[in-house]
C-alpha atoms as a PDB file:
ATOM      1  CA  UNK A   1      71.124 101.025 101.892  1.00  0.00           C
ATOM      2  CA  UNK A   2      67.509 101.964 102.983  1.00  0.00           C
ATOM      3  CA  UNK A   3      67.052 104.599 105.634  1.00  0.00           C
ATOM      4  CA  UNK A   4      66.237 101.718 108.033  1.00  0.00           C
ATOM      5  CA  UNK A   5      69.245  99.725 107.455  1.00  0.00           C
ATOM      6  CA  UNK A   6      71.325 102.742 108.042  1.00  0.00           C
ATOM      7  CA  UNK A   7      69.461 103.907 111.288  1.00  0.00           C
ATOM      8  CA  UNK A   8      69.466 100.209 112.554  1.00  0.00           C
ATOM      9  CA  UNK A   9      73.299 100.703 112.073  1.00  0.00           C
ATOM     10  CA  UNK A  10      73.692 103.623 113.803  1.00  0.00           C
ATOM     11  CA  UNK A  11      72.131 102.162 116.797  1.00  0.00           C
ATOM     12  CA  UNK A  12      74.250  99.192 116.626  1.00  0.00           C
ATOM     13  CA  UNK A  13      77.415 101.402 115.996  1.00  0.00           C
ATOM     14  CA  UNK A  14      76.755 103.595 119.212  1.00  0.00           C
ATOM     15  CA  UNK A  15      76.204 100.818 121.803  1.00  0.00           C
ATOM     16  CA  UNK A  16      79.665  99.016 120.606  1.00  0.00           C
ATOM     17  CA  UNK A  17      81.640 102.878 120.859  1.00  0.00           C
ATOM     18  CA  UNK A  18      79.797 103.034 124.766  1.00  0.00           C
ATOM     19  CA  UNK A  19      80.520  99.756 125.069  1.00  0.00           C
ATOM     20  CA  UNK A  20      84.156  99.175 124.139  1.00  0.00           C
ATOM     21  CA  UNK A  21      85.455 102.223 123.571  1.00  0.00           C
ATOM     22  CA  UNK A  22      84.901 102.350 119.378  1.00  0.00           C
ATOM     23  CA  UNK A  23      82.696 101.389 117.427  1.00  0.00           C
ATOM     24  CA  UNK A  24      82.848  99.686 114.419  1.00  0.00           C
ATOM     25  CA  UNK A  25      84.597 100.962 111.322  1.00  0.00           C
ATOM     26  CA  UNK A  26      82.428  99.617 109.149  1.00  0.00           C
ATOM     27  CA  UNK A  27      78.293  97.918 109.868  1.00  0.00           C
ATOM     28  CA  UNK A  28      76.467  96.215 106.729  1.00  0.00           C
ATOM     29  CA  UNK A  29      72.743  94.679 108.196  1.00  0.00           C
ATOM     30  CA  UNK A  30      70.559  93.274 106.030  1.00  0.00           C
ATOM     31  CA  UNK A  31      67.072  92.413 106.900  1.00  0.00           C
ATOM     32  CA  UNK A  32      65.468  88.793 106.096  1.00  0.00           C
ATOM     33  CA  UNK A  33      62.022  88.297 107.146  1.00  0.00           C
ATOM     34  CA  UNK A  34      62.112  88.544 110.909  1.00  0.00           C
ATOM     35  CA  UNK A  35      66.277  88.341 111.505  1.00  0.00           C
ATOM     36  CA  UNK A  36      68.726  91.148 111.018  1.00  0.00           C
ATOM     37  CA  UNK A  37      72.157  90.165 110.179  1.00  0.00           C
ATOM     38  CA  UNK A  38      74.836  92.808 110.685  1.00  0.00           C
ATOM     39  CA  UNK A  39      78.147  92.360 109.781  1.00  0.00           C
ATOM     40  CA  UNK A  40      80.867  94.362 111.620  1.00  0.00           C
ATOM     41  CA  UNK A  41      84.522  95.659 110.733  1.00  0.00           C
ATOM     42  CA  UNK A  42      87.351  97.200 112.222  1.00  0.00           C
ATOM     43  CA  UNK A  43      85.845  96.327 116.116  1.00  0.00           C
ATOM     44  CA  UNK A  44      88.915  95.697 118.136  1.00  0.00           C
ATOM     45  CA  UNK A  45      91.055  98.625 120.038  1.00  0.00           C
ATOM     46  CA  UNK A  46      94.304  99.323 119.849  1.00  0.00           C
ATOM     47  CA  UNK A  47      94.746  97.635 123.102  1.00  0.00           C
ATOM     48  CA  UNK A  48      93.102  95.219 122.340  1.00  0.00           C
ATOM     49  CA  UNK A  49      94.861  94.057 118.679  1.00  0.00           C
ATOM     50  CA  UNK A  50      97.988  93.960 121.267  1.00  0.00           C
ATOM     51  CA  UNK A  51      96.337  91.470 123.737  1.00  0.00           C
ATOM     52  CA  UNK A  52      95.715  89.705 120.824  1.00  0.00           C
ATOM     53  CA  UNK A  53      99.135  88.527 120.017  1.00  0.00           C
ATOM     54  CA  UNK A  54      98.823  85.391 122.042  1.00  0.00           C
ATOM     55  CA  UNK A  55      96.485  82.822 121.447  1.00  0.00           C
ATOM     56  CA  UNK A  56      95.543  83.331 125.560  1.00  0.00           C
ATOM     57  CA  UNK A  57      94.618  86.667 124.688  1.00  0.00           C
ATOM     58  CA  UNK A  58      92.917  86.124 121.509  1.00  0.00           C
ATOM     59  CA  UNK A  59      90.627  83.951 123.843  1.00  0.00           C
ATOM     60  CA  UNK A  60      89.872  86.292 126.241  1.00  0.00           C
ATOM     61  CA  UNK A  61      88.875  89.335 123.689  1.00  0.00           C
ATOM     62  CA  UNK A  62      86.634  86.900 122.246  1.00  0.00           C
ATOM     63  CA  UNK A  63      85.037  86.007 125.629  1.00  0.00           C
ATOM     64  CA  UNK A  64      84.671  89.327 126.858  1.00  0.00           C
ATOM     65  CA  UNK A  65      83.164  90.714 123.673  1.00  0.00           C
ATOM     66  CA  UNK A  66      80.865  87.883 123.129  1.00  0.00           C
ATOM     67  CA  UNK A  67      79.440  87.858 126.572  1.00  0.00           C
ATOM     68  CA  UNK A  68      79.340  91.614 127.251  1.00  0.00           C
ATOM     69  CA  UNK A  69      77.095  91.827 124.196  1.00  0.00           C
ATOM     70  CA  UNK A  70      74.935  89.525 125.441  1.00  0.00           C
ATOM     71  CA  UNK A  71      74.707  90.783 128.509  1.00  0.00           C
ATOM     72  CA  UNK A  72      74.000  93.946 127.452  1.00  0.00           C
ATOM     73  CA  UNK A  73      70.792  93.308 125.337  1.00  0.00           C
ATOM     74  CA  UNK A  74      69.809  90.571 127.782  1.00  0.00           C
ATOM     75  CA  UNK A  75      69.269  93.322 130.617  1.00  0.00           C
ATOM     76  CA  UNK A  76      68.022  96.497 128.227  1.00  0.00           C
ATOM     77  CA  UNK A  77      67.255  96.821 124.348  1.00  0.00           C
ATOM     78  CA  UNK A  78      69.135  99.679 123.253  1.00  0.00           C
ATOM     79  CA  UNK A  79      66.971 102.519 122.696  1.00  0.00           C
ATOM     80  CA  UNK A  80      64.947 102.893 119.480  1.00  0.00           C
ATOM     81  CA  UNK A  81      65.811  99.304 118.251  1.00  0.00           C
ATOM     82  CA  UNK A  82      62.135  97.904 118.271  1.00  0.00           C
ATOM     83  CA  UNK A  83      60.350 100.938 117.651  1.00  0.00           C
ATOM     84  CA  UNK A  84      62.609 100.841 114.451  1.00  0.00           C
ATOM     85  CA  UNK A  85      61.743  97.748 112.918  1.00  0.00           C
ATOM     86  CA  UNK A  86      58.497  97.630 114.842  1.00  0.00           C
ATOM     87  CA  UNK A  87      58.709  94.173 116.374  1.00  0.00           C
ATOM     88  CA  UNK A  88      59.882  92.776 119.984  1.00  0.00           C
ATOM     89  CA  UNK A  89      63.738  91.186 119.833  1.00  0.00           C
ATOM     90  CA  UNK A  90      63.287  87.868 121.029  1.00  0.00           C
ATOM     91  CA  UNK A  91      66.785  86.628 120.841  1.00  0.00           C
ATOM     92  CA  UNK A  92      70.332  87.989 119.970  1.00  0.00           C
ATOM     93  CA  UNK A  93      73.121  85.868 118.773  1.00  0.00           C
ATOM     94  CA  UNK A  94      76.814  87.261 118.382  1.00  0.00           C
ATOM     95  CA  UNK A  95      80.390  86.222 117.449  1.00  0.00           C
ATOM     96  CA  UNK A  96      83.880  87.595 116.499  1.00  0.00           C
ATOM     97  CA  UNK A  97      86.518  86.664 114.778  1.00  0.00           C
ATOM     98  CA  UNK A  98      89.310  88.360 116.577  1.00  0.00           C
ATOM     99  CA  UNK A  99      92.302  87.541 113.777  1.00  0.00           C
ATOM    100  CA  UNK A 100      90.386  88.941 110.742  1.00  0.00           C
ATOM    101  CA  UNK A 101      88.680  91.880 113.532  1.00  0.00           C
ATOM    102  CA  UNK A 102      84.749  91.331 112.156  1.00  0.00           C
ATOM    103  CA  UNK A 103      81.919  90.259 114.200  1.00  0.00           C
ATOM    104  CA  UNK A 104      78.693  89.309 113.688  1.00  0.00           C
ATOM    105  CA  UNK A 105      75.374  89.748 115.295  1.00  0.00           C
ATOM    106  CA  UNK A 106      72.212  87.746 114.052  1.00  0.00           C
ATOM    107  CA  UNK A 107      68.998  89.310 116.162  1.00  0.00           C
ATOM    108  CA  UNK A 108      65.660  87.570 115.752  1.00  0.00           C
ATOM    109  CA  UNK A 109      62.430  89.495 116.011  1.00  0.00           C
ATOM    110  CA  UNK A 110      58.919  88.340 116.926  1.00  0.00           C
ATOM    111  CA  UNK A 111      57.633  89.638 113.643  1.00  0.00           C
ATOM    112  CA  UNK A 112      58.865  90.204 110.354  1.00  0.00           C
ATOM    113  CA  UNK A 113      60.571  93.268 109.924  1.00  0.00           C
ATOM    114  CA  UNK A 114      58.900  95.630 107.132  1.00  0.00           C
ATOM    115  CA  UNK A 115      61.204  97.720 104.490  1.00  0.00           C
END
């Protein structure tokens, strides 16, 4: 993992802990031209897994997280994240899987993001 990878991690790690309460267990991102893809594990709370149980709940855990994200980097950029790869995030695209607890977030820059 380069030293960019794991920084771009660590930013995406912190704003999911102040977000939700914990962060992920585990954050893989991997850089293609001007998209990152990360890959998250081990996202959901304790309270959360026990919503979860019904499909109703399983619903609205995926709503909330989906939309909070969004939300989130639609009103601020976390700190450091374009000074890191050195381009302008132009859009943000994320989704979880609640039964197998890994989510996904695929963020497009303006330019292509240099190793």
């Amino acid at each position: 993992m380069s030293k960019k990878e794991a920084a771009f991690n660590d930013i995406i790690r912190k704003v999911r802990k102040q977000l939700f309460g914990k962060g992920p267990e585990q954050v893989k991102t991997y850089f293609v031209e001007n998209i990152a893809v990360t890959i998250l594990y081990g996202n959901l709370t304790p309270t959360e897994k026990f919503i979860a149980q019904s499909p109703e709940g399983k619903e609205m855990i995926h709503t909330a997280r989906t939309r909070m994200i969004q939300e989130v980097y639609a009103k601020k950029v976390p700190d450091g994240l374009e000074e890191l790869v050195g381009s302008k995030l132009t859009h943000l695209f994320s989704d979880i899987k609640i039964e197998e607890d890994m989510a996904v977030s695929v963020f497009i820059f303006e330019d292509k993001i240099e190793e």
